[in-house]
Protein backbone atom coordinates (compact mmCIF):
# COMPACT_ATOMS: atom_id res chain seq x y z
CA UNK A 1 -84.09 174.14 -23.76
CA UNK A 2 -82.46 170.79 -23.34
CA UNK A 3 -82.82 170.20 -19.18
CA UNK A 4 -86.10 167.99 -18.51
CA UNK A 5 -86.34 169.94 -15.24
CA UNK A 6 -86.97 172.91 -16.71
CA UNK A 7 -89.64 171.76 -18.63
CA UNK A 8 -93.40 172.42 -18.09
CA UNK A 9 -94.89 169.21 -17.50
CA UNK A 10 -97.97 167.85 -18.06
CA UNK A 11 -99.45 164.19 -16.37
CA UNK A 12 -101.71 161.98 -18.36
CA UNK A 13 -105.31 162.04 -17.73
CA UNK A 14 -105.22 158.17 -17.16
CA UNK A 15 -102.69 158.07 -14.67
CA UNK A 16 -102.91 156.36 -11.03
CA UNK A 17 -104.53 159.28 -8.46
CA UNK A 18 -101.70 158.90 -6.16
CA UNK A 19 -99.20 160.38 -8.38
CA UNK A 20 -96.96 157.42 -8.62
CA UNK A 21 -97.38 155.82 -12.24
CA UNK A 22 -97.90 158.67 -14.06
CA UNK A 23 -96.63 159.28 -17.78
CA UNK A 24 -95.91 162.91 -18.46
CA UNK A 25 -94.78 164.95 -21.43
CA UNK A 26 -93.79 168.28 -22.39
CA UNK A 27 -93.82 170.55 -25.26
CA UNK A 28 -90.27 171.65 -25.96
CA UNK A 29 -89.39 174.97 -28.07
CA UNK A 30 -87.59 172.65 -30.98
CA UNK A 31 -90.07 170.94 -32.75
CA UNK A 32 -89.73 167.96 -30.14
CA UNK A 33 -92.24 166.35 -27.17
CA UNK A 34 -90.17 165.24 -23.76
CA UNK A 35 -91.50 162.00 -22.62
CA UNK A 36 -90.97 160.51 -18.86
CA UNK A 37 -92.27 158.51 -15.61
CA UNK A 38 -93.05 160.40 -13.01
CA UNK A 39 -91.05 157.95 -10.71
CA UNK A 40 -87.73 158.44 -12.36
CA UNK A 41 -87.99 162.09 -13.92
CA UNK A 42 -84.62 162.74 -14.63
CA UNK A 43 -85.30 159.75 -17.35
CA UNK A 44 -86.75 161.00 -20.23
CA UNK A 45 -86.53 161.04 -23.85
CA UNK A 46 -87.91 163.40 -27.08
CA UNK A 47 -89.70 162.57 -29.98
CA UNK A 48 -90.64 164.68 -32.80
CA UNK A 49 -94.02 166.46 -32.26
CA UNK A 50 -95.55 164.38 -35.79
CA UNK A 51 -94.24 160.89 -34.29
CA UNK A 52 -95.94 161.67 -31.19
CA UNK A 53 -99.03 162.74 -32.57
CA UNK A 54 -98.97 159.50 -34.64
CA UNK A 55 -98.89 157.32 -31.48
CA UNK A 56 -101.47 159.21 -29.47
CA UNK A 57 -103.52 158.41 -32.61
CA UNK A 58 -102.74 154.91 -32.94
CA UNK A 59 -103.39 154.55 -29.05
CA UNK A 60 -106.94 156.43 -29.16
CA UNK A 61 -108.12 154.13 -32.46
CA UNK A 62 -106.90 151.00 -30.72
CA UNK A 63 -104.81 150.23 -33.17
CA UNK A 64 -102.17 149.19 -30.63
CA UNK A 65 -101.68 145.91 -28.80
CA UNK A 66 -100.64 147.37 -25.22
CA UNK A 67 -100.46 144.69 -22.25
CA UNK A 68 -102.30 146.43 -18.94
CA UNK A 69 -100.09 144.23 -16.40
């Protein structure tokens, strides 16, 4: 499966109410997670499943230096 559209999609539990600045992912069939912004969903991009893991990780320990602007 290599359309984004036909994904199944899933919005991050930290993302703005209205819809609008949402990250979402997807679990695809080949070992890989999709990756987009809800504002420009035809834009996405795959990682392997054990890279993504490792930055969900990194990002829950705070191990990460992310800017909030």
């Amino acid at each position: 499966m290599s359309v984004l559209s036909e994904l199944k999609w899933f919005k991050s539990s930290f993302s703005e109410a209205s819809g609008n600045a949402c990250v979402e992912v997807a679990v695809r069939n080949d070992a890989r997670v999709a990756i987009r912004h809800s504002v420009h969903p035809a834009r996405g991009f795959t990682v392997g499943r054990t890279a993504f893991s490792s930055f969900v990780t990194a990002v829950r320990s705070g191990s990460l230096s992310i800017s909030t602007r």
